[in-house]
C-alpha atoms as a PDB file:
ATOM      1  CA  UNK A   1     -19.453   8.391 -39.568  1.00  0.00           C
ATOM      2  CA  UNK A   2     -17.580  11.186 -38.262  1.00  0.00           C
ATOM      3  CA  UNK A   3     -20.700  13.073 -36.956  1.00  0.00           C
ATOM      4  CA  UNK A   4     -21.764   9.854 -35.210  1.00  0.00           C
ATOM      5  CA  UNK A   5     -18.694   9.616 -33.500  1.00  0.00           C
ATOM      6  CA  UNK A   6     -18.311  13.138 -32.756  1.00  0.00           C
ATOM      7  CA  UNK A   7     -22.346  12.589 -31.157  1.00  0.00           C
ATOM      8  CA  UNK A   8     -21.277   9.195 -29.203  1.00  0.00           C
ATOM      9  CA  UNK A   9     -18.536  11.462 -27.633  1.00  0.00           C
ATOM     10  CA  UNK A  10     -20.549  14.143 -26.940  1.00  0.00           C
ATOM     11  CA  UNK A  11     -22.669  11.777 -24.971  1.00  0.00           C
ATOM     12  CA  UNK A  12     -19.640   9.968 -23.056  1.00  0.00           C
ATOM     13  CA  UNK A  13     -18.602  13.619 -22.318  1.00  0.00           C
ATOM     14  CA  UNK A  14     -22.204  14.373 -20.681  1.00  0.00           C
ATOM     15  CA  UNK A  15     -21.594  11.430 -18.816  1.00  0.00           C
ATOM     16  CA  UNK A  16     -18.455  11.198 -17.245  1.00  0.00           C
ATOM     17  CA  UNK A  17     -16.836  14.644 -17.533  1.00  0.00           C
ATOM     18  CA  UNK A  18     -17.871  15.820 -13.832  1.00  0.00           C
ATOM     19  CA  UNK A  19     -15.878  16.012 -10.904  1.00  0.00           C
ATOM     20  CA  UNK A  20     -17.646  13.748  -8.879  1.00  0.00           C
ATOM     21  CA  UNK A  21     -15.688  10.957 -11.055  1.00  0.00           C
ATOM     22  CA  UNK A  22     -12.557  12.771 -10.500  1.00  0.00           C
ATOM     23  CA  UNK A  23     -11.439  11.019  -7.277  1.00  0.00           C
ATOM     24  CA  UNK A  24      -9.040   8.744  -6.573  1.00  0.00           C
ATOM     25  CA  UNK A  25      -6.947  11.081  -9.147  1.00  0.00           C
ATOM     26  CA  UNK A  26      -4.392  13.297  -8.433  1.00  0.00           C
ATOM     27  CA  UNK A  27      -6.444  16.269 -10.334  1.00  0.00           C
ATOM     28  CA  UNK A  28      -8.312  16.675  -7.238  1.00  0.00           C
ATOM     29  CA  UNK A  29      -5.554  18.441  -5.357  1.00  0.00           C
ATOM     30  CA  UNK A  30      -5.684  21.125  -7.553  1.00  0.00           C
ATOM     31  CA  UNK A  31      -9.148  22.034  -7.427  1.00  0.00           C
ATOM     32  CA  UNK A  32      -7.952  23.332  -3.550  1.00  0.00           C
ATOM     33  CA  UNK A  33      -5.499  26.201  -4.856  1.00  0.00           C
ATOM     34  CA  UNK A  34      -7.639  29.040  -5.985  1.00  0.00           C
ATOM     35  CA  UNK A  35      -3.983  31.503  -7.067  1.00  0.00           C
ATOM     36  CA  UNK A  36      -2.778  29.526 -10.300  1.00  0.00           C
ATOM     37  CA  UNK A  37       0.623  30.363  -9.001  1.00  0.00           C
ATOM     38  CA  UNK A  38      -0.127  27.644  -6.147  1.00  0.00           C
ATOM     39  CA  UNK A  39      -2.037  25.740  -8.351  1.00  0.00           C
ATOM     40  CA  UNK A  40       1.143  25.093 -10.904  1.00  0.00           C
ATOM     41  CA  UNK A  41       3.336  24.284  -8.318  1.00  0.00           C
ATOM     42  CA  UNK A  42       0.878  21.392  -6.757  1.00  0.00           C
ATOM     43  CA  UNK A  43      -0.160  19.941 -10.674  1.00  0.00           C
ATOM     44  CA  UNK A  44       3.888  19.590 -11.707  1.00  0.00           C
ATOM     45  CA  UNK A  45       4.386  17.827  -8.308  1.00  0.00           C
ATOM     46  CA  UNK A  46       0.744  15.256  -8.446  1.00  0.00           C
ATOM     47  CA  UNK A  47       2.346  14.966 -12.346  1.00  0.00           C
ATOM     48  CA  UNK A  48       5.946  14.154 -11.402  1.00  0.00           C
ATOM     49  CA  UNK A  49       4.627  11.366  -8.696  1.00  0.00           C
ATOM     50  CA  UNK A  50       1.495  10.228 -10.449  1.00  0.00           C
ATOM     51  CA  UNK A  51       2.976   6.730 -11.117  1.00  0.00           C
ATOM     52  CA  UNK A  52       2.032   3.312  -9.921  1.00  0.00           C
ATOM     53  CA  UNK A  53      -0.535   2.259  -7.642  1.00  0.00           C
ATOM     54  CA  UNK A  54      -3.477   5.244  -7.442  1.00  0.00           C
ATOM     55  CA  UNK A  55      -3.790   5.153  -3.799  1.00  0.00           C
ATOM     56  CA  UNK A  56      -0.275   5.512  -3.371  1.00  0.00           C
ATOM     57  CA  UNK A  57      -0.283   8.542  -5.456  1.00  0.00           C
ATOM     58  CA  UNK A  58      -2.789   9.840  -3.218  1.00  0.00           C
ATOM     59  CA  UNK A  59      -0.869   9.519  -0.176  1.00  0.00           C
ATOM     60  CA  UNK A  60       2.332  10.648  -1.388  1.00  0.00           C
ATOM     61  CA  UNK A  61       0.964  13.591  -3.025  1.00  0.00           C
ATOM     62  CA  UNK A  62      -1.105  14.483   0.333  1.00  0.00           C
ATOM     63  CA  UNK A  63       2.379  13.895   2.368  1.00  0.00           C
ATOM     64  CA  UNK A  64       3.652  16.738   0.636  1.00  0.00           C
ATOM     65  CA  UNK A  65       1.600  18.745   0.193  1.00  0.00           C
ATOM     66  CA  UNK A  66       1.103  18.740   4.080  1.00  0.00           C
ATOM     67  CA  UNK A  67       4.618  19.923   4.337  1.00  0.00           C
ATOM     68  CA  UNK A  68       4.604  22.650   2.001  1.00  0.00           C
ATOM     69  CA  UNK A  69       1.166  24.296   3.774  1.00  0.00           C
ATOM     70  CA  UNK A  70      -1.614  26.606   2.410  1.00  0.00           C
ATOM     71  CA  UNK A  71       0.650  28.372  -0.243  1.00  0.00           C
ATOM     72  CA  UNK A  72       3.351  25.857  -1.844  1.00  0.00           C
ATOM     73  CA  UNK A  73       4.115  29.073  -4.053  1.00  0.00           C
ATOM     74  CA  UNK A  74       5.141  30.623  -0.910  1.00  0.00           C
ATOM     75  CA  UNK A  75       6.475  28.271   0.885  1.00  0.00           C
ATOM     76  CA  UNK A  76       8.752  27.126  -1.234  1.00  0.00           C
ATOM     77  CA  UNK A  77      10.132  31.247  -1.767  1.00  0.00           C
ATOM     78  CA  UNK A  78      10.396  30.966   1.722  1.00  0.00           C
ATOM     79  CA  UNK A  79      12.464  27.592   2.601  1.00  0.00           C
ATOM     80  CA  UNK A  80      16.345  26.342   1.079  1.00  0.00           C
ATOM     81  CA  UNK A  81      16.093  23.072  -0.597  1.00  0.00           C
ATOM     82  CA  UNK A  82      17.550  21.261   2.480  1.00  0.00           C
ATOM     83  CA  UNK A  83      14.733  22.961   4.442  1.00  0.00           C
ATOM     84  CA  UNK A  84      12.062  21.424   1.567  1.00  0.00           C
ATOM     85  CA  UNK A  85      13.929  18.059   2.349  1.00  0.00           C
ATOM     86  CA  UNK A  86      14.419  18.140   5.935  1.00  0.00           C
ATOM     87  CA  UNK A  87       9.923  18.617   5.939  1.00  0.00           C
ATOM     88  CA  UNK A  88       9.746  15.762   3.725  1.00  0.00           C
ATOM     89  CA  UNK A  89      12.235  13.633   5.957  1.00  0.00           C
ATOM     90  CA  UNK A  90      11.353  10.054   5.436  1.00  0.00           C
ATOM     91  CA  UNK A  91       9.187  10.553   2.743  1.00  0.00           C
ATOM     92  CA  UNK A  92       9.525   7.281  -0.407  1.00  0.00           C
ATOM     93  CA  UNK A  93       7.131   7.231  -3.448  1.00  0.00           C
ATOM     94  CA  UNK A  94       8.199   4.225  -5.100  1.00  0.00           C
ATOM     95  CA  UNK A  95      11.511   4.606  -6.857  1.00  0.00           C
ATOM     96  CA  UNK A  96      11.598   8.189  -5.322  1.00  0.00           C
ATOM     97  CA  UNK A  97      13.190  10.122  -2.123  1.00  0.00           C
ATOM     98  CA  UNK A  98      11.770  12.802  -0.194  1.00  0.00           C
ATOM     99  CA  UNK A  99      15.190  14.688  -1.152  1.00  0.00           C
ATOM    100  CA  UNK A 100      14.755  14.162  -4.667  1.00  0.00           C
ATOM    101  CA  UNK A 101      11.784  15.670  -4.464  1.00  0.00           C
ATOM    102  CA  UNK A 102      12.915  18.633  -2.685  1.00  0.00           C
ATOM    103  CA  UNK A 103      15.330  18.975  -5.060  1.00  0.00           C
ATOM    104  CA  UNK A 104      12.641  19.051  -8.136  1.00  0.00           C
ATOM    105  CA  UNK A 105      10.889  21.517  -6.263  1.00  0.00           C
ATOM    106  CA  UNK A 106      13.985  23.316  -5.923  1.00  0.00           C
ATOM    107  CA  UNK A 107      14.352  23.825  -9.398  1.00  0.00           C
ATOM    108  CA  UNK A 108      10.422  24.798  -9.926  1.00  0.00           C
ATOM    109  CA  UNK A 109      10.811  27.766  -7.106  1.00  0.00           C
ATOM    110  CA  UNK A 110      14.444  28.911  -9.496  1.00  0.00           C
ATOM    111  CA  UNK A 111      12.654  29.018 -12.518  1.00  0.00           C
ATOM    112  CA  UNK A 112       9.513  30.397 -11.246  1.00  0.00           C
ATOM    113  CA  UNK A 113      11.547  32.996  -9.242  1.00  0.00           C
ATOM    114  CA  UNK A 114      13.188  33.541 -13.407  1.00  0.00           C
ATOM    115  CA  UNK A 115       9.974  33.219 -15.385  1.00  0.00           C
ATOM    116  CA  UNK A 116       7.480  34.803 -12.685  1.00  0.00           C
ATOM    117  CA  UNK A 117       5.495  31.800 -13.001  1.00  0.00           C
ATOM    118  CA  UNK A 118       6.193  28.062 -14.823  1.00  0.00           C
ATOM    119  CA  UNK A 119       3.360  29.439 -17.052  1.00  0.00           C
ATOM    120  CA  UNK A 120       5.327  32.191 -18.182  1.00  0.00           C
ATOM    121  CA  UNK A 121       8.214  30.049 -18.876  1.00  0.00           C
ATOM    122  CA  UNK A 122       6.089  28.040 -21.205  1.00  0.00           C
ATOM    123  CA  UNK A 123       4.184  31.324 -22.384  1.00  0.00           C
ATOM    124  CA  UNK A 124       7.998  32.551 -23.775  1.00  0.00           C
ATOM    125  CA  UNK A 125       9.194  29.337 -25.207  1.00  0.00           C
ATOM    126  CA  UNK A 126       5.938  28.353 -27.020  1.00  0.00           C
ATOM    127  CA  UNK A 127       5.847  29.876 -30.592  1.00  0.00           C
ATOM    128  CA  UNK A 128       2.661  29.895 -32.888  1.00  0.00           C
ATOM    129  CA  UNK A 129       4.620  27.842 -35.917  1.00  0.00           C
ATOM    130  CA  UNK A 130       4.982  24.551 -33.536  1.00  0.00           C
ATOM    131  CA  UNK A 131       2.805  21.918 -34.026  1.00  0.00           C
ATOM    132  CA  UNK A 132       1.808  21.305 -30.772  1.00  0.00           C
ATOM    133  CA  UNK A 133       3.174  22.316 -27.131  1.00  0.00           C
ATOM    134  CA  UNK A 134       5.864  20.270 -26.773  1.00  0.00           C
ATOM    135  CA  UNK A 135       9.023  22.164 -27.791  1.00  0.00           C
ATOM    136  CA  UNK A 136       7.556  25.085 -24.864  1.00  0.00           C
ATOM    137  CA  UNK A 137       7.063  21.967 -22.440  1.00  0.00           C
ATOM    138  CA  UNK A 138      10.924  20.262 -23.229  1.00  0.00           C
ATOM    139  CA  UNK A 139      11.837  24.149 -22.736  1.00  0.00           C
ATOM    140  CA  UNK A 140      10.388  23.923 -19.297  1.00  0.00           C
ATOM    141  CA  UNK A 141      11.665  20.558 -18.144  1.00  0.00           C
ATOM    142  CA  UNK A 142      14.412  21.687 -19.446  1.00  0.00           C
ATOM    143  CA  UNK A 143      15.417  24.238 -17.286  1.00  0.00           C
ATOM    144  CA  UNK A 144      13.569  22.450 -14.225  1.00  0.00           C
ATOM    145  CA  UNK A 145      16.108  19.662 -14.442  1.00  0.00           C
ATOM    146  CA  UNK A 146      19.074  21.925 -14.977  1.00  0.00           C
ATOM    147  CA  UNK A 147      17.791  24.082 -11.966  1.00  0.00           C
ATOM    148  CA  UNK A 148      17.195  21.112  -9.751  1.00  0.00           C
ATOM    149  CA  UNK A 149      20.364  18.816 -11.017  1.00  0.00           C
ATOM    150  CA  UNK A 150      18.194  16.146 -10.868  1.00  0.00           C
ATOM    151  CA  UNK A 151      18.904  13.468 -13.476  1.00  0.00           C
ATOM    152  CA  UNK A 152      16.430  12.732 -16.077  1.00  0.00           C
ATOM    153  CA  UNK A 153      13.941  10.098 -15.151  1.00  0.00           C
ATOM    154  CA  UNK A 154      14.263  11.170 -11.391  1.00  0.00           C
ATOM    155  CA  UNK A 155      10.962  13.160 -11.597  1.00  0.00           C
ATOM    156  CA  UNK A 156      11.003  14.389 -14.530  1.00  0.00           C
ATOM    157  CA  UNK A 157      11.587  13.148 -18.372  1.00  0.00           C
ATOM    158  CA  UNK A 158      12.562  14.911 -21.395  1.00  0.00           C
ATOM    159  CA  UNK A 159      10.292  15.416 -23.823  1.00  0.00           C
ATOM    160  CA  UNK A 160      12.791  15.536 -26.486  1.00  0.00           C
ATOM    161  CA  UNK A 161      13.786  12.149 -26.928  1.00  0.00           C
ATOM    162  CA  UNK A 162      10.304  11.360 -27.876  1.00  0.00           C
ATOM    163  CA  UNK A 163       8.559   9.617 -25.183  1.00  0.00           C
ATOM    164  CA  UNK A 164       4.909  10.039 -24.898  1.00  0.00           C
ATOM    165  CA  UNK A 165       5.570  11.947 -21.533  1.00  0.00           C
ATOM    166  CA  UNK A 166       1.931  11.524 -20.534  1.00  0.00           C
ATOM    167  CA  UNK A 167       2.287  12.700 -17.256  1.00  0.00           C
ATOM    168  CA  UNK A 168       3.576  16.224 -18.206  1.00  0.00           C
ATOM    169  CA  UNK A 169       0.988  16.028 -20.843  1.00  0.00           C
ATOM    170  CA  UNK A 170      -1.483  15.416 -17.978  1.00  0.00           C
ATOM    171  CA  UNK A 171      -0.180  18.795 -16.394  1.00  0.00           C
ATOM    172  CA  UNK A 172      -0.982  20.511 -19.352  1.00  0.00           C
ATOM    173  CA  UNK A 173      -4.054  19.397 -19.626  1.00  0.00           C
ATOM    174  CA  UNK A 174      -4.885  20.222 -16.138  1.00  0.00           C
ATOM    175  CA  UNK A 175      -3.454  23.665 -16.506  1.00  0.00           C
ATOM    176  CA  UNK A 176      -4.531  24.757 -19.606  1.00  0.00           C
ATOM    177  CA  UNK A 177      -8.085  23.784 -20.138  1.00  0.00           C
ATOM    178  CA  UNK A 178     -10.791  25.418 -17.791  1.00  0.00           C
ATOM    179  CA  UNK A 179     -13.668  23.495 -17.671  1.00  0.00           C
ATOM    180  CA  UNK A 180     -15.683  21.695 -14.984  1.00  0.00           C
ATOM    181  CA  UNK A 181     -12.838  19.534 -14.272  1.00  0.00           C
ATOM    182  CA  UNK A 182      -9.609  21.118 -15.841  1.00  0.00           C
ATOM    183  CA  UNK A 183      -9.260  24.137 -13.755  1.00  0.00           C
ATOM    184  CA  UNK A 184      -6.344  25.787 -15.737  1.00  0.00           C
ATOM    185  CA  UNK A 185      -4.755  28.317 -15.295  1.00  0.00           C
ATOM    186  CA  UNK A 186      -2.129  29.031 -18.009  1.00  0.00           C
ATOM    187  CA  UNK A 187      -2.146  31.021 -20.886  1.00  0.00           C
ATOM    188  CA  UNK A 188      -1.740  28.263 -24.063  1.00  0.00           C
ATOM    189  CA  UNK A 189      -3.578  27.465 -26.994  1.00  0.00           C
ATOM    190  CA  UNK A 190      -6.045  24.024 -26.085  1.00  0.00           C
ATOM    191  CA  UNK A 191      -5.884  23.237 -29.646  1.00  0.00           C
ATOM    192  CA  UNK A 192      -1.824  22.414 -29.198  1.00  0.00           C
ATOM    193  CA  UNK A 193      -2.234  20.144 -26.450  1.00  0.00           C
ATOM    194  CA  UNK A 194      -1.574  16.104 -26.908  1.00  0.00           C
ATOM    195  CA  UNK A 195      -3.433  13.529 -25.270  1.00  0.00           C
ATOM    196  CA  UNK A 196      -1.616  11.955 -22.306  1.00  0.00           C
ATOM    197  CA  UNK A 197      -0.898   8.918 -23.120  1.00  0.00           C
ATOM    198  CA  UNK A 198      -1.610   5.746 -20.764  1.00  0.00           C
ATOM    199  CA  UNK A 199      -2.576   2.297 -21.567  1.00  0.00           C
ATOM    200  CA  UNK A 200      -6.142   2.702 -21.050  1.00  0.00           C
ATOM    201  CA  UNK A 201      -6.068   5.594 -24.094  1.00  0.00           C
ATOM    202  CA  UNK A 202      -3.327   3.478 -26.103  1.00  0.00           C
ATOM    203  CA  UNK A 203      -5.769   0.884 -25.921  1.00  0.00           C
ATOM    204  CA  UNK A 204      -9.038   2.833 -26.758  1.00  0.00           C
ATOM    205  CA  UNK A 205      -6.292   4.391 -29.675  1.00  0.00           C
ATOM    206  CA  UNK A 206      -6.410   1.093 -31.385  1.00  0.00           C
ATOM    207  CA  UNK A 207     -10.025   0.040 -30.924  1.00  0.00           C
ATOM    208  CA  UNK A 208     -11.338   3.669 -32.497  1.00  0.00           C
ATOM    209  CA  UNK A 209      -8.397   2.845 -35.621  1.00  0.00           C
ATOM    210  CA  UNK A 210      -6.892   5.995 -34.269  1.00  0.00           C
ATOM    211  CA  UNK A 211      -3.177   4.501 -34.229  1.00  0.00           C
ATOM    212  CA  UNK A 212      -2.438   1.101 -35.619  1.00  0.00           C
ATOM    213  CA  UNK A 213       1.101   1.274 -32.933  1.00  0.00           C
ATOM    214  CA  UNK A 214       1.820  -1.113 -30.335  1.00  0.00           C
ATOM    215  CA  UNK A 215       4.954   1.607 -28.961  1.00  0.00           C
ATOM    216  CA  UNK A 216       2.964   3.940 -26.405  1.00  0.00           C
ATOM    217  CA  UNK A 217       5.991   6.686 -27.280  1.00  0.00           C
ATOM    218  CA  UNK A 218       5.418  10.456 -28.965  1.00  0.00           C
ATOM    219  CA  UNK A 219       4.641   8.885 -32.405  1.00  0.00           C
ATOM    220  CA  UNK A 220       1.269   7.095 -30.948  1.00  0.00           C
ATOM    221  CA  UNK A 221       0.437  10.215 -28.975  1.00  0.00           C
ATOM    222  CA  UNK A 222       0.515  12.279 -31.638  1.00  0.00           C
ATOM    223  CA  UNK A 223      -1.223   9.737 -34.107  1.00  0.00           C
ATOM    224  CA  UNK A 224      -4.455   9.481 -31.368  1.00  0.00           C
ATOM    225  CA  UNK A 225      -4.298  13.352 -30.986  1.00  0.00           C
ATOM    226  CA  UNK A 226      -4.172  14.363 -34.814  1.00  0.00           C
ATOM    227  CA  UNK A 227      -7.695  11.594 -34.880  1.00  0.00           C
ATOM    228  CA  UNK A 228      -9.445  13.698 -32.635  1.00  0.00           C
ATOM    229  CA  UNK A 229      -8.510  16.833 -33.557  1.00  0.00           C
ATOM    230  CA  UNK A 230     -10.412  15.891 -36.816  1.00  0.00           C
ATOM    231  CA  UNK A 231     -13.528  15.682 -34.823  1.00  0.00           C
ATOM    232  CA  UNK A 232     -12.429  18.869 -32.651  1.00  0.00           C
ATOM    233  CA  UNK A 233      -9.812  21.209 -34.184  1.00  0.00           C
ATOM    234  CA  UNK A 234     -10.040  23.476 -31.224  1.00  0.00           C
ATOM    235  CA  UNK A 235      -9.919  20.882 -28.265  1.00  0.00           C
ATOM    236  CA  UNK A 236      -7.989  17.644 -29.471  1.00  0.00           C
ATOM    237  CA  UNK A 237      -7.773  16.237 -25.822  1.00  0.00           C
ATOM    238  CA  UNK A 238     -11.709  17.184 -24.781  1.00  0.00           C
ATOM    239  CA  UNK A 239     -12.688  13.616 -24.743  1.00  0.00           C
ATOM    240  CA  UNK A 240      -9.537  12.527 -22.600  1.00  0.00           C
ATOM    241  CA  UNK A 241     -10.940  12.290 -19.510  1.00  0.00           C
ATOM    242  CA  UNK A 242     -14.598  10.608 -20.297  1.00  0.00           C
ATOM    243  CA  UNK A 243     -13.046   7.926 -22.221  1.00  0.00           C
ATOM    244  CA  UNK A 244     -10.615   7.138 -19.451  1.00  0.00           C
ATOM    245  CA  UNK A 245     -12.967   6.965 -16.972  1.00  0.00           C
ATOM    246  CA  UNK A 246     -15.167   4.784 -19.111  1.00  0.00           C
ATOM    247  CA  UNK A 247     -12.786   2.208 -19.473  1.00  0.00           C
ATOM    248  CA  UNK A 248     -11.613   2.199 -15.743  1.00  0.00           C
ATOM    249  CA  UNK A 249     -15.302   1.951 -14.683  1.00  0.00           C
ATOM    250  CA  UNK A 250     -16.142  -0.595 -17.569  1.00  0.00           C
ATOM    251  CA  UNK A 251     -12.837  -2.263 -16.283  1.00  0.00           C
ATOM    252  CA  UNK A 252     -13.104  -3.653 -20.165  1.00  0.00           C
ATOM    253  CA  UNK A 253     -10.236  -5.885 -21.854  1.00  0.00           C
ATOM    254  CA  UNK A 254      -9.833  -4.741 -25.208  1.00  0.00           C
ATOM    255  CA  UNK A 255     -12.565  -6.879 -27.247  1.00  0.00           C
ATOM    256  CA  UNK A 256     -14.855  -5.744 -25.259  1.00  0.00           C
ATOM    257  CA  UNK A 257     -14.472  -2.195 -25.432  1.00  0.00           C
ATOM    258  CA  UNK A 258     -14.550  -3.065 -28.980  1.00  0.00           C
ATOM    259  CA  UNK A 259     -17.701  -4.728 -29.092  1.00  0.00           C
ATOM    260  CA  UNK A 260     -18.932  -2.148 -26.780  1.00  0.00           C
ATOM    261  CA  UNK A 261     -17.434   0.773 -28.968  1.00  0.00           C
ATOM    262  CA  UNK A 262     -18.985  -0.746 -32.175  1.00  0.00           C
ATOM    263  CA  UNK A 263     -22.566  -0.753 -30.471  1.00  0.00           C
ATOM    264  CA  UNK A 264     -22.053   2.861 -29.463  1.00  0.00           C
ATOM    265  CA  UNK A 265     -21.432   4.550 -32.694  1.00  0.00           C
ATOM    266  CA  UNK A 266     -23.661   2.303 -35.103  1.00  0.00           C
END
């Protein structure tokens, strides 16, 4: 059973994990930062506002990015936070300001500025004894938030009071794979990543039996990660984005991803 399902993923994987199925997803601004230095900045700020509507994110993410020109790396070295927020003047993402915003990006500039790059923040917090990446990643929000005096939940959450944070899971993702549509970046082990947790993988969590939870918090994350890091020890959260895309396109309510998930791996 487990080499059929390990085979029925390899073929969902053939199928779906291109870029040409990336877009509308906020992944796709990354791909336009060749310095990972840029490239960090952009993926914590498409992570931070990649909530709600998906062609919202697009547009907010775009707005900003407009501001902060070629190099956000740079520009951000080079502007004050009221600077940041006067370029993002009438800016509104939701529940979000264009100064809160500024002020998150404030606080990635300070602790890149400290670390020499977020990825070296992680790279010093992570140790080889944790289980997975987390404790480096609540290290890093960590000092974000205290940098930027943002409250939690403005932006960013903290890890450590066991939410499923998917989208600073999605980040790492993003960052620390390097495939054909991961473009990393950062120095971490694969194996210690945790699937980002949405309701479209929540959903496909309980179909496969991989979680038996209806709370999408750490717990369930960690439950649907440890089931596929049986069928790859080395790349728990390789099958992430094909299975995601496969029930967005299928557009599937659960039975039938179950029916259609019990016809796949017979």
């Amino acid at each position: 059973m487990k080499n059929d399902l390990r085979n029925s993923l390899d073929s969902l994987f053939e199928i779906y994990h291109h870029r040409r199925y990336v877009p509308p997803d906020p992944l796709q601004f990354l791909y336009d930062y060749d310095d990972p230095a840029d490239r960090e900045v952009v993926a914590m700020l498409a992570a931070a506002l990649a909530y709600g509507q998906v062609r919202q994110i697009i547009v907010s993410v775009s707005r900003v990015l407009e501001a902060l020109g070629p190099s956000p790396r740079q520009y951000l070295a080079d502007h004050s936070r009221s600077q940041v927020a006067k370029a993002l003047g009438g800016f509104k993402h939701r529940f979000n300001t264009g100064a809160q915003v500024a002020a998150m990006l404030d606080g990635v500039r300070k602790v890149a500025a400290r670390h020499g790059t977020l990825g070296h923040c992680m790279e010093q917090a992570y140790r080889s004894e944790h289980e997975s990446l987390r404790p480096a990643l609540t290290a890093l929000a960590g000092e974000i938030q205290a940098a930027s005096s943002l409250p939690w939940n403005q932006l960013l959450v903290d890890p450590s009071r066991g939410s499923a944070c998917k989208r600073l899971n999605l980040m790492l993702r993003w960052l620390v794979r390097s495939d054909g549509v991961d473009p990393g970046g950062w120095n971490l082990p694969a194996y210690k990543l945790t699937i980002p947790l949405d309701t479209h993988m929540h959903r496909l969590g309980r179909v496969m039996g991989a979680t038996a939870r209806n709370a999408g918090d750490a717990r369930t994350a960690e439950e649907i990660t440890a089931f596929f890091r049986q069928i790859d020890a080395q790349d728990p959260v390789r099958y992430d984005f094909c299975l995601t895309r496969l029930a967005m396109r299928k557009e599937m309510d659960c039975q039938a991803f179950e029916e259609y998930w019990k016809k796949l791996v017979k």
